[in-house]
Structures are given as C-alpha cells and as structure tokens.
N, C-alpha and C. Protein backbone atom coordinates (compact mmCIF):
# COMPACT_ATOMS: atom_id res chain seq x y z
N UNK A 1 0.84 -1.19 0.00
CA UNK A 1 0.00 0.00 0.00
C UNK A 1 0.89 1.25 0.00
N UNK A 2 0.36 2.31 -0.68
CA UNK A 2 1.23 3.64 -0.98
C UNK A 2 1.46 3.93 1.04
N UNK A 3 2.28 5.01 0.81
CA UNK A 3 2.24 5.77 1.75
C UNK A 3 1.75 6.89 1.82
N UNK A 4 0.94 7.19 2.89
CA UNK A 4 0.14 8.56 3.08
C UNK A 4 0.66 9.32 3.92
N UNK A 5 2.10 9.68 4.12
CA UNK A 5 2.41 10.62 5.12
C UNK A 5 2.29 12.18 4.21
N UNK A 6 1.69 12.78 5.04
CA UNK A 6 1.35 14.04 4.41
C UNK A 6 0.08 14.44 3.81
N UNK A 7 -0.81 13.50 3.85
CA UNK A 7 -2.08 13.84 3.37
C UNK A 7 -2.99 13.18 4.32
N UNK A 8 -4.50 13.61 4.02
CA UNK A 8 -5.90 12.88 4.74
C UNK A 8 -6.74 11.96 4.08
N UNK A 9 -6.32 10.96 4.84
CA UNK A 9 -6.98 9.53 3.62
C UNK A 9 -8.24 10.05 4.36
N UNK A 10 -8.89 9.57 3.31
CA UNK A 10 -10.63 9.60 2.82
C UNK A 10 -10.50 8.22 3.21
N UNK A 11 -11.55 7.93 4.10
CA UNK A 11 -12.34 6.24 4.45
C UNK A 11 -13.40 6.15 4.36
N UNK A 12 -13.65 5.34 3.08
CA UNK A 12 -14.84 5.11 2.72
C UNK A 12 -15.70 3.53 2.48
N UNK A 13 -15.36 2.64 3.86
CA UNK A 13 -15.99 1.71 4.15
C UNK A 13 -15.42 0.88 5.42
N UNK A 14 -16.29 0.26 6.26
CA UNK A 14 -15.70 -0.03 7.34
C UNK A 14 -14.62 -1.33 7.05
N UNK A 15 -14.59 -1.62 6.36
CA UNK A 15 -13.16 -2.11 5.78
C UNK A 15 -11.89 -1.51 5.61
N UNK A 16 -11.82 -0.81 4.96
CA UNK A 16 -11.13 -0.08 4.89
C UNK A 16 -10.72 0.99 6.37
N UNK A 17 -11.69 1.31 6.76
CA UNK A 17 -11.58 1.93 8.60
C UNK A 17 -10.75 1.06 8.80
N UNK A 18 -11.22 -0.41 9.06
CA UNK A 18 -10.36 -1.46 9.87
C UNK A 18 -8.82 -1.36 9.63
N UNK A 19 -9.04 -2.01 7.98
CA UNK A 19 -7.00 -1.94 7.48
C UNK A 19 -6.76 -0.78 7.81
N UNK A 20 -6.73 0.82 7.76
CA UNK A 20 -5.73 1.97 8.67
C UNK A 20 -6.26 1.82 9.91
N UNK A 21 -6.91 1.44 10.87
CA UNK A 21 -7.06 1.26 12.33
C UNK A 21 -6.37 0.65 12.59
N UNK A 22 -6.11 -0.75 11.98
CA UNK A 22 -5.46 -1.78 12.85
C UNK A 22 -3.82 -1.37 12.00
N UNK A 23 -3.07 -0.45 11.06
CA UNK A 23 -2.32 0.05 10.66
C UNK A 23 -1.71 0.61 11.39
N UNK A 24 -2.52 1.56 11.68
CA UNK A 24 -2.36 2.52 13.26
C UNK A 24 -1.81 2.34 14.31
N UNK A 25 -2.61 1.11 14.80
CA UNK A 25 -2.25 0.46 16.07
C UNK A 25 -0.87 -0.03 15.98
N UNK A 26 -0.38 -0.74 14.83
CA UNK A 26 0.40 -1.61 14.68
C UNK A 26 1.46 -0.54 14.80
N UNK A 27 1.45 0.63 14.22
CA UNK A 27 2.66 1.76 14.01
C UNK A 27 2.87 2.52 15.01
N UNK A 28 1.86 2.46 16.30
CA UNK A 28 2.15 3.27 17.29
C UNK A 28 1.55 4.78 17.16
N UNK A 29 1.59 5.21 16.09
CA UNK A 29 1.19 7.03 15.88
C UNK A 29 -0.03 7.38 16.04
N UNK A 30 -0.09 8.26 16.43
CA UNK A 30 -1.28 9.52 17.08
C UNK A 30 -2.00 9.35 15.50
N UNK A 31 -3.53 9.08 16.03
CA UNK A 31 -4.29 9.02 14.33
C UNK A 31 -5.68 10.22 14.79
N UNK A 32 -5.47 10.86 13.55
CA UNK A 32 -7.04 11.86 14.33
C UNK A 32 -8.01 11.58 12.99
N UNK A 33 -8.88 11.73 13.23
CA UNK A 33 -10.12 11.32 12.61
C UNK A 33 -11.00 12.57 12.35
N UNK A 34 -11.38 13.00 11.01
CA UNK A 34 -12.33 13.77 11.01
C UNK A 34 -13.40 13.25 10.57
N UNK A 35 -14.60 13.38 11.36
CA UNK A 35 -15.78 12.63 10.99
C UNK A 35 -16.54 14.40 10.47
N UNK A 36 -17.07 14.11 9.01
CA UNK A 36 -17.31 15.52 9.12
C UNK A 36 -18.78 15.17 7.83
N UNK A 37 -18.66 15.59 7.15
CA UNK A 37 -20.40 15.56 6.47
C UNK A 37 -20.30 16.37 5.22
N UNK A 38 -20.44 16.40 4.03
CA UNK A 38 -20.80 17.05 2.57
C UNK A 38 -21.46 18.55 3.23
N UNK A 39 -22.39 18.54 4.03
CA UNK A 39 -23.67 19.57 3.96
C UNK A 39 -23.37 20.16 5.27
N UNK A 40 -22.02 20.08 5.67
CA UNK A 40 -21.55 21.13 6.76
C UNK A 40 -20.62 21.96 6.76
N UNK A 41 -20.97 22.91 6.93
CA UNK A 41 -20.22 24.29 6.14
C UNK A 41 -19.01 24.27 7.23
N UNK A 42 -18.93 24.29 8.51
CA UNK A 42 -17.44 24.21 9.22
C UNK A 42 -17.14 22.91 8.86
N UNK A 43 -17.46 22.17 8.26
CA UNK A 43 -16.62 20.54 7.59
C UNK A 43 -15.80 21.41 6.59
N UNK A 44 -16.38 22.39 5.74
CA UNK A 44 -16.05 22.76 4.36
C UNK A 44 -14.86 23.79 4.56
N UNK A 45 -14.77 24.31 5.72
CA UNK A 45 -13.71 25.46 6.02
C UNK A 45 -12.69 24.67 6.84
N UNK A 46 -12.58 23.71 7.50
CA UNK A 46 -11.59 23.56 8.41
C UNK A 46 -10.74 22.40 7.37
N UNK A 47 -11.36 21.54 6.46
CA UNK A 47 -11.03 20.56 5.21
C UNK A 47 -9.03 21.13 5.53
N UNK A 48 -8.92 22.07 4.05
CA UNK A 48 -8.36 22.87 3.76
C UNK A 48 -7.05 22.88 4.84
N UNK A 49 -8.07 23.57 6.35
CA UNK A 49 -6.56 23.76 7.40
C UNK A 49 -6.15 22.66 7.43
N UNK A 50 -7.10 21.46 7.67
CA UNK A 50 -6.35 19.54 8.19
C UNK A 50 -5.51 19.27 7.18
N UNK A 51 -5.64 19.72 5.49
CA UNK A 51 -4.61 19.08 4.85
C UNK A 51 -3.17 19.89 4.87
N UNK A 52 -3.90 20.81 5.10
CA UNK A 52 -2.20 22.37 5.17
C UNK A 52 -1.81 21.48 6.45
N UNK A 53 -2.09 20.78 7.88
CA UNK A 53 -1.79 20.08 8.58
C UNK A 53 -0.94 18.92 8.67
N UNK A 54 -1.86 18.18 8.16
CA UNK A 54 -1.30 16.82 7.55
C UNK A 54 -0.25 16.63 6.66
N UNK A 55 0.12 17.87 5.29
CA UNK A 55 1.24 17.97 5.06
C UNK A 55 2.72 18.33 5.86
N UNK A 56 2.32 19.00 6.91
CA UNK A 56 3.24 19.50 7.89
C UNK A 56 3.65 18.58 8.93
N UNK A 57 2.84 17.40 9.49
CA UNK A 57 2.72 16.31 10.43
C UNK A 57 2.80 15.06 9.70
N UNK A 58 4.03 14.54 9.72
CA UNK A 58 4.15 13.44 8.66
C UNK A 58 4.28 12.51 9.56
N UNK A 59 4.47 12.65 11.04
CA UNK A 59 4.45 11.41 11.82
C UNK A 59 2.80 11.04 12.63
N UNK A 60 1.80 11.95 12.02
CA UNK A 60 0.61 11.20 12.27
C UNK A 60 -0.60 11.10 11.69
N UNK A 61 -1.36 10.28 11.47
CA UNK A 61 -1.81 9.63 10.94
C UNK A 61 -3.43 10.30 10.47
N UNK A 62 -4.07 11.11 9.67
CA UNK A 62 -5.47 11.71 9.48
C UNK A 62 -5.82 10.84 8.67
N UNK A 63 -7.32 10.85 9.08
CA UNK A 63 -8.08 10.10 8.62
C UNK A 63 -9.79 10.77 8.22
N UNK A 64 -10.34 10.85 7.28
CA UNK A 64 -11.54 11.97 7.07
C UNK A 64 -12.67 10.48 7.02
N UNK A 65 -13.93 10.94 8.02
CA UNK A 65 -14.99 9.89 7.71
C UNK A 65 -16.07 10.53 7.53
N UNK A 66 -16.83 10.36 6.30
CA UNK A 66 -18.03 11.35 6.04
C UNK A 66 -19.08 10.43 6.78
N UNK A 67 -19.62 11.19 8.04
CA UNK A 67 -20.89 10.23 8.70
C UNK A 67 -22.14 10.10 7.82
N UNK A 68 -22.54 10.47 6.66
CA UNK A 68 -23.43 10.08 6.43
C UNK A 68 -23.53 8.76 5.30
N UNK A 69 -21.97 8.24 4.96
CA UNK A 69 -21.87 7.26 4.26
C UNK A 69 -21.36 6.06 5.60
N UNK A 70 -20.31 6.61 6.70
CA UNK A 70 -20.24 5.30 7.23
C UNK A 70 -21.30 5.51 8.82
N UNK A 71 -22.23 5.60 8.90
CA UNK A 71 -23.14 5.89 9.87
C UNK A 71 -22.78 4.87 11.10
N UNK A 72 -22.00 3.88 10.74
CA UNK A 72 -22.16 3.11 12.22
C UNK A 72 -20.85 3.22 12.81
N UNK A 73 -19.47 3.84 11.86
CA UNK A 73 -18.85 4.25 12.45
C UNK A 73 -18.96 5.50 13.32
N UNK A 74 -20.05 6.35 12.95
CA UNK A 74 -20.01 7.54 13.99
C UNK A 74 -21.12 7.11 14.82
N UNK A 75 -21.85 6.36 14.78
CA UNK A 75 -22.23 5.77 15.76
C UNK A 75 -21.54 5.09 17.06
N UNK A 76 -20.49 4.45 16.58
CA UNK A 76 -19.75 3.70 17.51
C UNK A 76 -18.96 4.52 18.28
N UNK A 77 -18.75 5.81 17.59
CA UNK A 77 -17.56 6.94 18.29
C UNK A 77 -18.43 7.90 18.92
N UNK A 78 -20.08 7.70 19.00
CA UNK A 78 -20.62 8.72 19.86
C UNK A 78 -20.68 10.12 19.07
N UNK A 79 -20.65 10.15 17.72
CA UNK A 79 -20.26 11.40 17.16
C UNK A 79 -21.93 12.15 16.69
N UNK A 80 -21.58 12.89 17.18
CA UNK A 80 -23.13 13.74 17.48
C UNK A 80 -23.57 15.25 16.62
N UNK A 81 -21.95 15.56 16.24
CA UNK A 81 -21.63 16.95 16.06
C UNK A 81 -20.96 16.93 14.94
N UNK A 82 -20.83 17.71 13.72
CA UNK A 82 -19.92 17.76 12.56
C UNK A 82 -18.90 19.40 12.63
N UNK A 83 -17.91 19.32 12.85
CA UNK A 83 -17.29 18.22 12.32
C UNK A 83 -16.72 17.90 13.76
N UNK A 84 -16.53 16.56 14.26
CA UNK A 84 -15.56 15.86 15.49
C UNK A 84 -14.48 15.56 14.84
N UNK A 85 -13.27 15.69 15.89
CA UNK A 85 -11.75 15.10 15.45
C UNK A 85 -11.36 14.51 16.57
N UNK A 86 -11.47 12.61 16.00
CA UNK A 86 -11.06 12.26 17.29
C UNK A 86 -9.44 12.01 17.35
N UNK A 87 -9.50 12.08 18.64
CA UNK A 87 -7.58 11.88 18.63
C UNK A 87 -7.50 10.08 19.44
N UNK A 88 -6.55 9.02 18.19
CA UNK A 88 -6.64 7.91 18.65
C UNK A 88 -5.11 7.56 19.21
N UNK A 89 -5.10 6.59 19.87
CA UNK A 89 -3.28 6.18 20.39
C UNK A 89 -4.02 4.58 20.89
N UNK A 90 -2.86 4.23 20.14
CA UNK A 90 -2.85 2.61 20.31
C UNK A 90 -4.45 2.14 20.20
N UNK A 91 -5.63 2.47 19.01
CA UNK A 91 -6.58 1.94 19.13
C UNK A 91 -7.69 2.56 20.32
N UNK A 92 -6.74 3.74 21.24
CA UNK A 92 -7.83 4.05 21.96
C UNK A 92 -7.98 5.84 22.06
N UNK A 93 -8.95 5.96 21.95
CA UNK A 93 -9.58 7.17 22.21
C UNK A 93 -8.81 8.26 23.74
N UNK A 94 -7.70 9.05 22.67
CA UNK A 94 -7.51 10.10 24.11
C UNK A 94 -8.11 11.33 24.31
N UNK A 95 -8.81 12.28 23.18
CA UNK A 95 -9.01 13.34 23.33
C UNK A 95 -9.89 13.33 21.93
N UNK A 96 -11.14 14.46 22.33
CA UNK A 96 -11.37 14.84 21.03
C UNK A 96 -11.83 16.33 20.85
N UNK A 97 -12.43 16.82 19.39
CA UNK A 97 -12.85 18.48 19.55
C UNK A 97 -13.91 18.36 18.96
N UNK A 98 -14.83 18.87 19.19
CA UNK A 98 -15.68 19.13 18.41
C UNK A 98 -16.13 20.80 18.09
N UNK A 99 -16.15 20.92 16.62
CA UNK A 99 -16.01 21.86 15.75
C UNK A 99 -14.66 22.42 15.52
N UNK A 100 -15.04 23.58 14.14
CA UNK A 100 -13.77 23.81 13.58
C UNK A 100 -13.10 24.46 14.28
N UNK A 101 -11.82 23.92 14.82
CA UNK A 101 -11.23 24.95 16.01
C UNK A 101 -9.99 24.80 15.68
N UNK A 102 -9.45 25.69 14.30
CA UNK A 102 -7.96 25.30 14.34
C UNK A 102 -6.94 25.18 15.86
N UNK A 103 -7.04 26.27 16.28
CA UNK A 103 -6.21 26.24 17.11
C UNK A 103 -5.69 25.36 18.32
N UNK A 104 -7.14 25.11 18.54
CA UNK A 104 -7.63 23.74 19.60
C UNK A 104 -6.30 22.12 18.62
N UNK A 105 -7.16 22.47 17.63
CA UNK A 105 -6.71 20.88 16.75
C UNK A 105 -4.83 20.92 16.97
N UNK A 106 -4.18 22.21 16.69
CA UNK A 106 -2.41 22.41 16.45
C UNK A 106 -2.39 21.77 18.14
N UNK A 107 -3.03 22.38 18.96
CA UNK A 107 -2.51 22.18 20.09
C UNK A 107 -2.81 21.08 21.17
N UNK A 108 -3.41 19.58 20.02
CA UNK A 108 -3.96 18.57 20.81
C UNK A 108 -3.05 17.79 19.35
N UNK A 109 -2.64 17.75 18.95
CA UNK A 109 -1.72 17.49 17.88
C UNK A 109 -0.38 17.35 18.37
N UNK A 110 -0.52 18.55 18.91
CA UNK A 110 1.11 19.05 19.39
C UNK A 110 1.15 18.00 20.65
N UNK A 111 -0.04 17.72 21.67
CA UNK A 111 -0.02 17.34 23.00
C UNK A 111 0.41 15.63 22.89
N UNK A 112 -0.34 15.44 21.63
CA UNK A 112 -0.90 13.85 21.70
C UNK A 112 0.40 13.06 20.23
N UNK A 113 0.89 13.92 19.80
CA UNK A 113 1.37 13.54 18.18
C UNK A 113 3.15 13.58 19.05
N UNK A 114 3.55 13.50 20.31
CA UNK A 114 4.90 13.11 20.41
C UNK A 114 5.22 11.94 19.49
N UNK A 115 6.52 11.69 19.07
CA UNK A 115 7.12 10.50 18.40
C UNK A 115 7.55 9.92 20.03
N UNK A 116 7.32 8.45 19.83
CA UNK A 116 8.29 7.93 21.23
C UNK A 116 9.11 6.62 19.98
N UNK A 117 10.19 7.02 20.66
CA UNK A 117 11.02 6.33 19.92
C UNK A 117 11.05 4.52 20.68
C-alpha cells in the first residue's frame, strides 16, 4: 500500500476503517479522525486547514470519515456533532474536539502527536 504521510486519507468503508485502524495500532502514531459531512459548512472550512496540517505532520496519521456514508462508524464513536476530530493512540480514544477549532486541533496534535522512539 502507498504511503500517506502528508495527506488525509478519505475512508470510505468499514473495511477499509479497519485496514488503517489496525495500521495505526500496529505503528504506534497519534491518528485523528475527522468525521465531518458534505452539507456542513465548518466541515467545508476547516477541510483545507487539516490538509495544510497533515502535510506539515508526517508522523501522524489523518483520517476523514463522512458520517453520512459510514453511519455506524459515527455511531460507535458517539459522534453527534460535525465536524468531530477524534484523537486515537494505540486503538484508543484520548481526546477529542468538536467543531472547527484550528487552534484547539495544532494544540492537541502538538499534545498527543509526540514521536516515542
């Protein structure tokens, strides 16, 4: 499989969730998740900052899930609000934001995205 350091894979089936989840896990790195929606206008403005992001953060892992195609994944994450960014480590849930909050996102990035060698 290519490598995606530097960009926001698009997941578009819970298959695919699984292979970069269990990717994830296996690699150790901070994975954040945007669960965000076509028909939400702070989905449509913050897009943009996560990839200017994700090019800059090559040691962790984004991931974009549109809830209205995988519905039981934002079900399973409690996601209530568009857009949520969850922050994952080792498969588990440490932190998340809900709405577009650049600043919030650099600085739970910054908290949670250490490399441990």
């Amino acid at each position: 499989m290519a490598s995606y350091e530097g960009q926001v894979i698009g997941v578009h089936s819970v298959d695919e969730w699984k292979d970069h989840f269990q990717k994830a896990i296996e690699s150790k790195k901070l994975v954040v998740v945007d669960f965000t929606a076509a028909w939400c206008g702070p989905c449509r403005f913050i897009a943009p900052i996560l990839a200017d992001i994700a090019k800059n953060t090559t040691h962790v892992i984004f991931l974009k899930v549109d809830v209205d195609e995988l519905k039981t994944l934002a079900e399973e994450f409690k996601v209530e609000a568009m857009p949520t960014f969850l922050f994952l480590k080792e498969g588990k849930e440490v932190d998340r934001i809900v709405g577009a909050k650049k600043e919030d996102l650099l600085a739970k990035i910054t908290k949670h995205g250490t490399v441990v060698a």
